[in-house]
C-alpha atoms as a PDB file:
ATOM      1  CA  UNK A   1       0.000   0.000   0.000  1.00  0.00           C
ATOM      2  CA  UNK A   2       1.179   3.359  -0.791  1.00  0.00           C
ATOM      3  CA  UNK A   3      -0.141   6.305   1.491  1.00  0.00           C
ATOM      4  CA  UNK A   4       0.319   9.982  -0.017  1.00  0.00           C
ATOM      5  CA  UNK A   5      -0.646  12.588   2.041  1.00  0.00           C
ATOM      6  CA  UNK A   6      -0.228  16.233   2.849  1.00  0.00           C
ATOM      7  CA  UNK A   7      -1.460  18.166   6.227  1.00  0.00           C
ATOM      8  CA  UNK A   8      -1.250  22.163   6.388  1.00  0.00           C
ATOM      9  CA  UNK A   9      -1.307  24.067   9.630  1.00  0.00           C
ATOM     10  CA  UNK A  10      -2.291  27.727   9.988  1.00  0.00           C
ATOM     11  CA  UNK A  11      -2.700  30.241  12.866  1.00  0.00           C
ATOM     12  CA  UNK A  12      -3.018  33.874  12.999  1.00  0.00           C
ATOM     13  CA  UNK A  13      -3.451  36.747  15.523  1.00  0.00           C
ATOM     14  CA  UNK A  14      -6.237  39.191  14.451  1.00  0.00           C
ATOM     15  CA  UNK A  15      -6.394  41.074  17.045  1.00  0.00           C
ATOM     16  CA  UNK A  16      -3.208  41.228  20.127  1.00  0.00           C
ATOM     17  CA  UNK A  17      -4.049  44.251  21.528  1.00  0.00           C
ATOM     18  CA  UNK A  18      -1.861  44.082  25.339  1.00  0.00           C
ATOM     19  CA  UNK A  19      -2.850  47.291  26.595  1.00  0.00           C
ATOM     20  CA  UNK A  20      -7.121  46.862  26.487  1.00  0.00           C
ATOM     21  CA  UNK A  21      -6.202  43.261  27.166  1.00  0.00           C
ATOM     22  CA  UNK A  22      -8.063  42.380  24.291  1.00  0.00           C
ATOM     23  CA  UNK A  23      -6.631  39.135  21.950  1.00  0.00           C
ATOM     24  CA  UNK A  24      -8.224  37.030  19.114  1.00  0.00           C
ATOM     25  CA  UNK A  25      -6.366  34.646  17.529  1.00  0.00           C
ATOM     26  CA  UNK A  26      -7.851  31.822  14.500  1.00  0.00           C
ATOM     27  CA  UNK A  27      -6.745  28.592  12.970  1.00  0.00           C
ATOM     28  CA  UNK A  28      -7.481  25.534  11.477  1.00  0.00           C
ATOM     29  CA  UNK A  29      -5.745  22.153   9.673  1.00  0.00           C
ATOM     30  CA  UNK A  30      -6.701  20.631   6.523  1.00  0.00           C
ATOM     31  CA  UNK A  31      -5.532  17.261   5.528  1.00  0.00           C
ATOM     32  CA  UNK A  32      -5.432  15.532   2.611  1.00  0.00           C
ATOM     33  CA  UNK A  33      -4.458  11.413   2.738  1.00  0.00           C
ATOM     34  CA  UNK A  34      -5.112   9.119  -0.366  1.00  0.00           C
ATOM     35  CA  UNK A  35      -3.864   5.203  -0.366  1.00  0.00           C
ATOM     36  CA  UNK A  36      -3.883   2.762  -3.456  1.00  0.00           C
ATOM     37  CA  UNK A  37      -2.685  -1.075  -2.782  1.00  0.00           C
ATOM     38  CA  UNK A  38      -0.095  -1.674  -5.020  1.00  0.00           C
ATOM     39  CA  UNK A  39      -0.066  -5.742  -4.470  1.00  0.00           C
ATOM     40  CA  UNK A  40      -1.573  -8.439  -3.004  1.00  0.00           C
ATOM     41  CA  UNK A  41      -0.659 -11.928  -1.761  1.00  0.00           C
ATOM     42  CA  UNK A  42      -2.578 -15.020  -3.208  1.00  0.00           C
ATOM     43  CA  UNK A  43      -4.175 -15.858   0.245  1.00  0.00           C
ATOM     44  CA  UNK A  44      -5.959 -12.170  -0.208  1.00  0.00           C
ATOM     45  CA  UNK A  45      -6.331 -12.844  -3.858  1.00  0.00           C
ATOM     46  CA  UNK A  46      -8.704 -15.721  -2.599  1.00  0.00           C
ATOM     47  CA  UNK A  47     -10.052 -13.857   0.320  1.00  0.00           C
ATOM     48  CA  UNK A  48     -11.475 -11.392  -2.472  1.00  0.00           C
ATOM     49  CA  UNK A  49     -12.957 -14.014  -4.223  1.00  0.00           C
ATOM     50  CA  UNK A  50     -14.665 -15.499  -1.357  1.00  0.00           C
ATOM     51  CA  UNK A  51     -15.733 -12.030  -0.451  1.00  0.00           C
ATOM     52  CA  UNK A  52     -17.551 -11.305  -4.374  1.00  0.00           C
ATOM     53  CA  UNK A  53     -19.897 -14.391  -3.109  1.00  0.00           C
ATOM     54  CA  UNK A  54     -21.274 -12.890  -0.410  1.00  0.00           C
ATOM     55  CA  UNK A  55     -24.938 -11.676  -0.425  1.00  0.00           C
ATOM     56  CA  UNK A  56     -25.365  -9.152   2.363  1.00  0.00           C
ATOM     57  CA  UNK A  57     -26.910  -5.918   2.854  1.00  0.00           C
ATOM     58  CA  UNK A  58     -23.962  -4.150   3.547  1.00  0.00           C
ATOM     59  CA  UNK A  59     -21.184  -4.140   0.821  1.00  0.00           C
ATOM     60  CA  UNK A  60     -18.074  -5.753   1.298  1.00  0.00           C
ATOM     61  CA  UNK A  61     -14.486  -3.812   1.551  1.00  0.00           C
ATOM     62  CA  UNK A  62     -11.993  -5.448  -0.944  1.00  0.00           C
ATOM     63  CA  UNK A  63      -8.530  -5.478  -1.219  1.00  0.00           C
ATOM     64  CA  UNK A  64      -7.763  -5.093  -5.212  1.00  0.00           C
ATOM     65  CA  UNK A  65      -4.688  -4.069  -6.678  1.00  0.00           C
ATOM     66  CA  UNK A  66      -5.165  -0.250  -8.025  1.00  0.00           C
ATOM     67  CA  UNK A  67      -8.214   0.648  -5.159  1.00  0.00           C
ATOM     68  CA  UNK A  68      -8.294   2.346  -1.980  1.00  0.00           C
ATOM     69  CA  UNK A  69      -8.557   0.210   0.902  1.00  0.00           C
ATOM     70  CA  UNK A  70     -11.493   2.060   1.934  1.00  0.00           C
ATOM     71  CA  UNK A  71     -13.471   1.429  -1.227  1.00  0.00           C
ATOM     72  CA  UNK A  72     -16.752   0.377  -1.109  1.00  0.00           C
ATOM     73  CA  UNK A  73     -17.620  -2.620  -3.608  1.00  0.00           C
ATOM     74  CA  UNK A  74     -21.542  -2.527  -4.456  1.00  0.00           C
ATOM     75  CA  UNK A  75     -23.580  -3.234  -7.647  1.00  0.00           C
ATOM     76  CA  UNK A  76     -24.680  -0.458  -9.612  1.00  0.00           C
ATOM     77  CA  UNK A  77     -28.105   0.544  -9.368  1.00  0.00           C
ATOM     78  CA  UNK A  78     -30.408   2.666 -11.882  1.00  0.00           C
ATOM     79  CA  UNK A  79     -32.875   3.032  -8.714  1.00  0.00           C
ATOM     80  CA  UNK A  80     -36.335   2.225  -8.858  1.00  0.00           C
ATOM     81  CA  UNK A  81     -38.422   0.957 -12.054  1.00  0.00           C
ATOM     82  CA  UNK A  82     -41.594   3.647 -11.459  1.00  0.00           C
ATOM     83  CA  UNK A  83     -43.612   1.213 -13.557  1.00  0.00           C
ATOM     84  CA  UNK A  84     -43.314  -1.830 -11.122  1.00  0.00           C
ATOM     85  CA  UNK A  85     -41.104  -0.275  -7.937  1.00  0.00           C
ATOM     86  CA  UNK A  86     -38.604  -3.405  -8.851  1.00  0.00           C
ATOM     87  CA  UNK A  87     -34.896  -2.448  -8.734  1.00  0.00           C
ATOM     88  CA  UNK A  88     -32.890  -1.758 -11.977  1.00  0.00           C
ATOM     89  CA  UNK A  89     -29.021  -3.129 -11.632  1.00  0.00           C
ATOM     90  CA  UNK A  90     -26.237  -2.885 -13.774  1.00  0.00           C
ATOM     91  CA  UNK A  91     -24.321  -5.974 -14.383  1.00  0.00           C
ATOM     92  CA  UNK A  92     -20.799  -5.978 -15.400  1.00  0.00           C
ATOM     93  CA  UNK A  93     -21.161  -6.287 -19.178  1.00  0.00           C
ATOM     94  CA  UNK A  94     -23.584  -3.406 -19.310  1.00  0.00           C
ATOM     95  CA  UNK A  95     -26.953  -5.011 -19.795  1.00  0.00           C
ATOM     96  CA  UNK A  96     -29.519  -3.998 -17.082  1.00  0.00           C
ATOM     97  CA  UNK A  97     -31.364  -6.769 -14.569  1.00  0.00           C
ATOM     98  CA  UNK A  98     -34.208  -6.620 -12.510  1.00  0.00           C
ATOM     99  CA  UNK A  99     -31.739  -9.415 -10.656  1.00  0.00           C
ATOM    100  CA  UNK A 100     -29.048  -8.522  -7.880  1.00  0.00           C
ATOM    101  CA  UNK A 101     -25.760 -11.215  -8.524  1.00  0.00           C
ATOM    102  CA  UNK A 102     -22.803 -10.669  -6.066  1.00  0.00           C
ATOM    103  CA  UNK A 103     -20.485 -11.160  -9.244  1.00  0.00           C
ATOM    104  CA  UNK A 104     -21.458  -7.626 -10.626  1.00  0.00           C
ATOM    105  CA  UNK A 105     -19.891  -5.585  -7.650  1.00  0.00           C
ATOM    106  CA  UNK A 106     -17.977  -2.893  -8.481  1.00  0.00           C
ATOM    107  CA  UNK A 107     -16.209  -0.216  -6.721  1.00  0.00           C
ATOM    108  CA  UNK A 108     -19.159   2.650  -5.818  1.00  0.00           C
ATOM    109  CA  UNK A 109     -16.972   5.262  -3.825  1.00  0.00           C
ATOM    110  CA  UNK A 110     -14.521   5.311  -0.819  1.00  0.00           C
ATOM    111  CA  UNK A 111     -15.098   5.253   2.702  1.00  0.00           C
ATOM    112  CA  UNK A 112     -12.314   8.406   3.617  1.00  0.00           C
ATOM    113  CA  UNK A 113     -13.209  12.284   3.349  1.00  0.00           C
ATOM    114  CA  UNK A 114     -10.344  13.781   0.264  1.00  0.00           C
ATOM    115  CA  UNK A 115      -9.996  16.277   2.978  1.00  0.00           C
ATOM    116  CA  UNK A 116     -10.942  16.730   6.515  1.00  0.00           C
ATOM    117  CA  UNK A 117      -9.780  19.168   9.176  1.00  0.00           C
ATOM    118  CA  UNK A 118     -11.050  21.424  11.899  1.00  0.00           C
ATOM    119  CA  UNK A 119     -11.097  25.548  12.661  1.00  0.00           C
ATOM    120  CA  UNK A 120     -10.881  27.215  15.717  1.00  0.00           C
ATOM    121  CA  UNK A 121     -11.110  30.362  17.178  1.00  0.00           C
ATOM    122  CA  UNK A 122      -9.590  31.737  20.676  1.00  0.00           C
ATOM    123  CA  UNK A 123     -10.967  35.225  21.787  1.00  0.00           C
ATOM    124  CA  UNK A 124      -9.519  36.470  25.707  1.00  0.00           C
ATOM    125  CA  UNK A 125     -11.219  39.958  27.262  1.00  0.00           C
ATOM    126  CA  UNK A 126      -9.367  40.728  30.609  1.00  0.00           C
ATOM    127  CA  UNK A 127      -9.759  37.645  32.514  1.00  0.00           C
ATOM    128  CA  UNK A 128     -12.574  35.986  30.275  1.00  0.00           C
ATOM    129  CA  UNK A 129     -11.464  33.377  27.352  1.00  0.00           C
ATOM    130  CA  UNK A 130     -13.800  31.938  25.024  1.00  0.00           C
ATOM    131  CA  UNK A 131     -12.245  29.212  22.430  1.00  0.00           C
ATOM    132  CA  UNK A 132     -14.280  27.533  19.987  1.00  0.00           C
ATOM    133  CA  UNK A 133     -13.761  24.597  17.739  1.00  0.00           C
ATOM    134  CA  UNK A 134     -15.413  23.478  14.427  1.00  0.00           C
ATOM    135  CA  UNK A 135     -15.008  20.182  12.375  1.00  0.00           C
ATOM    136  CA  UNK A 136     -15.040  19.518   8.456  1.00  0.00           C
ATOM    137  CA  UNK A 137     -15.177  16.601   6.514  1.00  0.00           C
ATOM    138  CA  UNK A 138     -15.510  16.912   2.836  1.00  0.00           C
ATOM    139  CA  UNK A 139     -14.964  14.696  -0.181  1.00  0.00           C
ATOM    140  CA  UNK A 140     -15.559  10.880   1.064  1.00  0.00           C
ATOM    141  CA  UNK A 141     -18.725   8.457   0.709  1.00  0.00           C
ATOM    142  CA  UNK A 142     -20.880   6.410   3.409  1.00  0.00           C
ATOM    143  CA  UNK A 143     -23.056   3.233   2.483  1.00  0.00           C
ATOM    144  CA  UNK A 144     -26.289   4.200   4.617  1.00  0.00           C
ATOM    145  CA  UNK A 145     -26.930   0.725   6.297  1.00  0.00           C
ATOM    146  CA  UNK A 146     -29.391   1.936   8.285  1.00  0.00           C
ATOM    147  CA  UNK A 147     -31.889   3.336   5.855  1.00  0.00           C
ATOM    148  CA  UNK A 148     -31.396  -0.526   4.521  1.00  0.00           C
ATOM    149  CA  UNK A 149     -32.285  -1.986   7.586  1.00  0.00           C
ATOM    150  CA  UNK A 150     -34.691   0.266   8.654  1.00  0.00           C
ATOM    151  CA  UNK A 151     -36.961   1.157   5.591  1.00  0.00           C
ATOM    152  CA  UNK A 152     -36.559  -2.361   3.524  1.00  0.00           C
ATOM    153  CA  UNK A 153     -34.991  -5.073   5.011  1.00  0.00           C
ATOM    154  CA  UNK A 154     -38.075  -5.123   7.406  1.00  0.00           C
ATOM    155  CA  UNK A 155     -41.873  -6.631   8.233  1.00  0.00           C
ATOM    156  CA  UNK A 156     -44.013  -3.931   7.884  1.00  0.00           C
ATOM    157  CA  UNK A 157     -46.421  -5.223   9.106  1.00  0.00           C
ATOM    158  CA  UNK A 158     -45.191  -4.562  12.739  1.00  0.00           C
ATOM    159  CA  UNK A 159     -43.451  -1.752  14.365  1.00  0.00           C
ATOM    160  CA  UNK A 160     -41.907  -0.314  11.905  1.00  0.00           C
ATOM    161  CA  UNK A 161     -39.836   3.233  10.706  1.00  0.00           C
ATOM    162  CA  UNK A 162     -42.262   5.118   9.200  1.00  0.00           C
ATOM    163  CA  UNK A 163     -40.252   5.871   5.821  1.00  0.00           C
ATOM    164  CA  UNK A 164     -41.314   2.427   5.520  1.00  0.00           C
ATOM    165  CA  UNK A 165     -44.928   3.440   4.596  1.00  0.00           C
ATOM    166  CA  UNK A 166     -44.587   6.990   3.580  1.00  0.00           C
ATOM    167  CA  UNK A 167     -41.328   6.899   0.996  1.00  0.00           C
ATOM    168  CA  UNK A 168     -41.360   3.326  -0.256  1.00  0.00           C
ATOM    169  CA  UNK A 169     -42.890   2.407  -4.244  1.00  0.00           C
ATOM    170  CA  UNK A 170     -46.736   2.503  -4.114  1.00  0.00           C
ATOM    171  CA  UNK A 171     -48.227   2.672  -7.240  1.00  0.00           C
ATOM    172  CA  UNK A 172     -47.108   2.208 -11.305  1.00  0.00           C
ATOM    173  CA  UNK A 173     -45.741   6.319 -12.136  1.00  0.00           C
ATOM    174  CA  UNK A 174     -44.540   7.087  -8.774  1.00  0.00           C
ATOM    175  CA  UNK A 175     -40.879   7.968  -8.539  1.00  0.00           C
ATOM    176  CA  UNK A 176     -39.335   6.746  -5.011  1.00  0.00           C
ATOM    177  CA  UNK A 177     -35.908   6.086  -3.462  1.00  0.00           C
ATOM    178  CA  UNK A 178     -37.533   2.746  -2.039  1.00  0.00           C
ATOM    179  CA  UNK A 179     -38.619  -0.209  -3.547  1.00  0.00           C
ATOM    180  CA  UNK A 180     -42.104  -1.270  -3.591  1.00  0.00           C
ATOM    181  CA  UNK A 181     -43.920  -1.785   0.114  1.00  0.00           C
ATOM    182  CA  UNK A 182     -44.947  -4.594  -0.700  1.00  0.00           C
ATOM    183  CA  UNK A 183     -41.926  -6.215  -1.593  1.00  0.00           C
ATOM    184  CA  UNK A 184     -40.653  -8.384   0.844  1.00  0.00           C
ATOM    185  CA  UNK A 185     -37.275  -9.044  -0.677  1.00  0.00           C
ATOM    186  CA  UNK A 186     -34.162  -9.055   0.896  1.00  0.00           C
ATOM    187  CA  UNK A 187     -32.129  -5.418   0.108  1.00  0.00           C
ATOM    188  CA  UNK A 188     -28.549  -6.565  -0.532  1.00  0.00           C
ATOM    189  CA  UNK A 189     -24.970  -4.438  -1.633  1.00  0.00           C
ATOM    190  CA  UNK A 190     -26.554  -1.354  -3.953  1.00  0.00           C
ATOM    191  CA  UNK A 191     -24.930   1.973  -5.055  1.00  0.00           C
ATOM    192  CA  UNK A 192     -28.362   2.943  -4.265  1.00  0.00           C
ATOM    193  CA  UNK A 193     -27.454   3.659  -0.779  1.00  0.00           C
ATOM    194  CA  UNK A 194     -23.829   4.850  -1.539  1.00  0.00           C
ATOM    195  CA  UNK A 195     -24.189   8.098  -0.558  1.00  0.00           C
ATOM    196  CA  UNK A 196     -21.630  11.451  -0.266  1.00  0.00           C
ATOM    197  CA  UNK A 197     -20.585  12.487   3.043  1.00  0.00           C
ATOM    198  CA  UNK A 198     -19.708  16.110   3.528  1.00  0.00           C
ATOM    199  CA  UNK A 199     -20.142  16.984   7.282  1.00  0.00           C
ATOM    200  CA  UNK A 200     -19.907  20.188   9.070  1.00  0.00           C
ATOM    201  CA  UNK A 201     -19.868  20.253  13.112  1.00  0.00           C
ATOM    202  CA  UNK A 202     -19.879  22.168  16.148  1.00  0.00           C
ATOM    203  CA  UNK A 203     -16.778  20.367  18.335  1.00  0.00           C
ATOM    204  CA  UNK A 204     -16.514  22.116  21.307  1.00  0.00           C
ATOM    205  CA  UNK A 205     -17.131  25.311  23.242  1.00  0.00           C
ATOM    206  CA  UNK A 206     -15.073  26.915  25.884  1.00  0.00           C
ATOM    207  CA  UNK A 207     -15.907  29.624  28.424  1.00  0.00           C
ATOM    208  CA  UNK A 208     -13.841  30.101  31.319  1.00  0.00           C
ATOM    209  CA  UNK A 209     -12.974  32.976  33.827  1.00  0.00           C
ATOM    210  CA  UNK A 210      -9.824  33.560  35.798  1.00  0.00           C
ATOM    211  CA  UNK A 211      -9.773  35.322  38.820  1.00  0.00           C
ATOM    212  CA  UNK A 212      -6.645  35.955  41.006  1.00  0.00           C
ATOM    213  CA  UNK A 213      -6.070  36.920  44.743  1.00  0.00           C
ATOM    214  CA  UNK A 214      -4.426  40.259  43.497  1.00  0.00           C
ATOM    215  CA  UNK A 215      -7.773  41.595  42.773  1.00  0.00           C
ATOM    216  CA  UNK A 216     -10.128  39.974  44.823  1.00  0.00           C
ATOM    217  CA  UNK A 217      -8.537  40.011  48.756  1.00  0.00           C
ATOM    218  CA  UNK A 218     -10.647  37.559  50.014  1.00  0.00           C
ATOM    219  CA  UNK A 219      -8.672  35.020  48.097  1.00  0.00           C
ATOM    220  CA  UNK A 220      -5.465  36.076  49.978  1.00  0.00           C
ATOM    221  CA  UNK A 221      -7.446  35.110  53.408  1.00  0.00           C
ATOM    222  CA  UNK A 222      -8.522  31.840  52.036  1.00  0.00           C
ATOM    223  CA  UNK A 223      -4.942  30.741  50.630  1.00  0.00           C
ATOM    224  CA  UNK A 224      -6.031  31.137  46.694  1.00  0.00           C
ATOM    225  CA  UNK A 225      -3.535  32.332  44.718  1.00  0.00           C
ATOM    226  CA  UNK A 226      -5.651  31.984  41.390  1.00  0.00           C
ATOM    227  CA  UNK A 227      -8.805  30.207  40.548  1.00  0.00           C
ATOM    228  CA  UNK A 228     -10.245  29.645  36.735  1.00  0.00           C
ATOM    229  CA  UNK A 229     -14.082  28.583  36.741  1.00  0.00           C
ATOM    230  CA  UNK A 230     -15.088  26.949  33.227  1.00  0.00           C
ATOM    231  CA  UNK A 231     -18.058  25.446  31.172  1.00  0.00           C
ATOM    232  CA  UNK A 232     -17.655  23.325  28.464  1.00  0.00           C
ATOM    233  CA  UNK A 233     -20.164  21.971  25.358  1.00  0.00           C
ATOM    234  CA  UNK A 234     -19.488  19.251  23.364  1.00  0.00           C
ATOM    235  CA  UNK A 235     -20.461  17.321  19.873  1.00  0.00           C
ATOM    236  CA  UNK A 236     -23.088  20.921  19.814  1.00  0.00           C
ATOM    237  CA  UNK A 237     -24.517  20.614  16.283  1.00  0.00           C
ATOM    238  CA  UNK A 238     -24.035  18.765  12.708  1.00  0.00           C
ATOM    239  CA  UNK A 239     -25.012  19.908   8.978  1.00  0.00           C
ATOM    240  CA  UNK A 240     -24.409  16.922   7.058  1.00  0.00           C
ATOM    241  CA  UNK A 241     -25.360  16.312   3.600  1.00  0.00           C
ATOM    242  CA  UNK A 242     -25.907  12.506   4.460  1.00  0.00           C
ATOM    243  CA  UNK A 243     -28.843  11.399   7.127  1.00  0.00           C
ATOM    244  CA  UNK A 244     -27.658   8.475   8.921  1.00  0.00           C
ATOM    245  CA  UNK A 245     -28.824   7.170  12.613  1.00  0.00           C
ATOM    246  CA  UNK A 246     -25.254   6.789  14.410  1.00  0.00           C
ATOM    247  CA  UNK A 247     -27.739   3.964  16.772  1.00  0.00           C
ATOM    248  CA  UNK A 248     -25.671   2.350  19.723  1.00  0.00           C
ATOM    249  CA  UNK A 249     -23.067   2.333  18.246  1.00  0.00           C
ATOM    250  CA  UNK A 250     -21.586   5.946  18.358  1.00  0.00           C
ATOM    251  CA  UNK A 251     -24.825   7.868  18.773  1.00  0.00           C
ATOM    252  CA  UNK A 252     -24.325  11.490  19.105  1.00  0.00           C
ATOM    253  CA  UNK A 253     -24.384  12.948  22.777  1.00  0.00           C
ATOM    254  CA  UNK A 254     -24.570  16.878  23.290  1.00  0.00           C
ATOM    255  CA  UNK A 255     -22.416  17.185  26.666  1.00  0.00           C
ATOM    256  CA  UNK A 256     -22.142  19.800  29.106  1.00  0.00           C
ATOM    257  CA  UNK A 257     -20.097  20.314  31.931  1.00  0.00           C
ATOM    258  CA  UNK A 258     -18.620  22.646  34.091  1.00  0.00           C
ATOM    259  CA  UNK A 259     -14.671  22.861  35.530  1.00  0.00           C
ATOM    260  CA  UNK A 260     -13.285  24.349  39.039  1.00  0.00           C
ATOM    261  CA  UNK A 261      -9.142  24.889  39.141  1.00  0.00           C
ATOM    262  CA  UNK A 262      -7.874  26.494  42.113  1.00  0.00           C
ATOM    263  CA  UNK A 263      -4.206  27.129  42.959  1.00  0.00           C
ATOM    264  CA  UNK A 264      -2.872  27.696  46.722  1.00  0.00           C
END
């Protein structure tokens, strides 16, 4: 495997004004990382093989020579037939099939942003500091498993999302993203659900406040040299241009908290 990469660094003062104790500084990273296997051994030769068999709902990650290792290997979809609500795939020669076949999987995109990074921001006013952080990804693709398992590879009939009623294939016409509702067919490896994943988020937010015994003399009697009170809010907000339930598995969890430092 041969990893290429390139990661740029930048911070600047705006403002650094000592005298009105006033500062604002910015920054941010980008990076840029892109990997292509080069060779494989015959036991991963076979592995691959093995792997083009399978005949799951989520795609399988390959290891072929000239692809990322973070490609995702799907068959081609045309979407949904509005005459019949019937998938359209693409098989390898070209003709189209009604037909899913694990042999026609191709590579559909690749699981790793072309560039991700974060920005930040630090403002201080006398004794108050506020620093805020912001994530990016841009570039990259996602297979949305759970719109799989939740909208199609389920019985409607019981408890049930509700895309499942509302957005799937109803009647001959209708243009949908889902196949028809009353299609009880397994939903296996499709581009369909190959989606791009450009994210924008809301890291973290900092407020603290330092106060010192020099200008508050009841700190003096107590000991306290210094003491910095500070609140903190985490994973805040997300604009992303893919929706996909994070579950159990990493779901997202707005945090707050608050910090106490004192120094004798």
């Amino acid at each position: 495997v041969v990893n290429k990469g390139v990661e740029l660094v930048l911070n600047a003062y705006l403002i650094r004004n000592t005298q009105r104790e006033i500062l604002w500084s910015v920054g941010g990273t980008l990076a840029h990382n892109k990997n292509v296997i080069k060779k494989i051994s015959n036991s991963l030769d076979f592995l691959n093989s093995e792997l083009m068999k399978e005949e799951k709902a989520n795609p399988s990650f390959l290891y072929k020579e000239g692809q990322s290792m973070n490609t995702i290997f799907a068959v081609r979809s045309l979407g949904i037939d509005p005459s019949n609500g019937q998938e359209i795939f693409v098989k390898q020669d070209g003709q189209l099939t009604y037909d899913w076949d694990a042999k026609d999987k191709v590579a559909c995109g690749v699981a790793e942003p072309k560039i991700w990074g974060n920005l930040n921001t630090m403002v201080r006013y006398k004794d108050f500091t506020l620093n805020v952080i912001l994530g990016y990804r841009y570039g990259g693709q996602q297979y949305n498993s759970t719109l799989v398992s939740k909208v199609e590879n389920i019985y409607p009939y019981y408890n049930t999302d509700r895309r499942a009623l509302y957005d799937r294939w109803k009647t001959p016409g209708e243009s949908a993203l889902f196949k028809g509702v009353q299609d009880f067919s397994s939903t296996k490896a499709s581009s369909r659900f190959v989606m791009d994943d450009n994210e924008f988020y809301f890291s973290t937010i900092n407020l603290s406040y330092r106060a010192d015994s020099q200008k508050f003399g009841w700190m003096n009697r107590l000991g306290i040299t210094s003491a910095t009170i500070g609140m903190y809010m985490e994973d805040i907000c997300r604009f992303s241009s893919i929706k996909m339930e994070r579950g159990i598995d990493y779901p997202f969890s707005r945090q707050v908290s608050m910090s106490l430092n004192v120094t004798f």
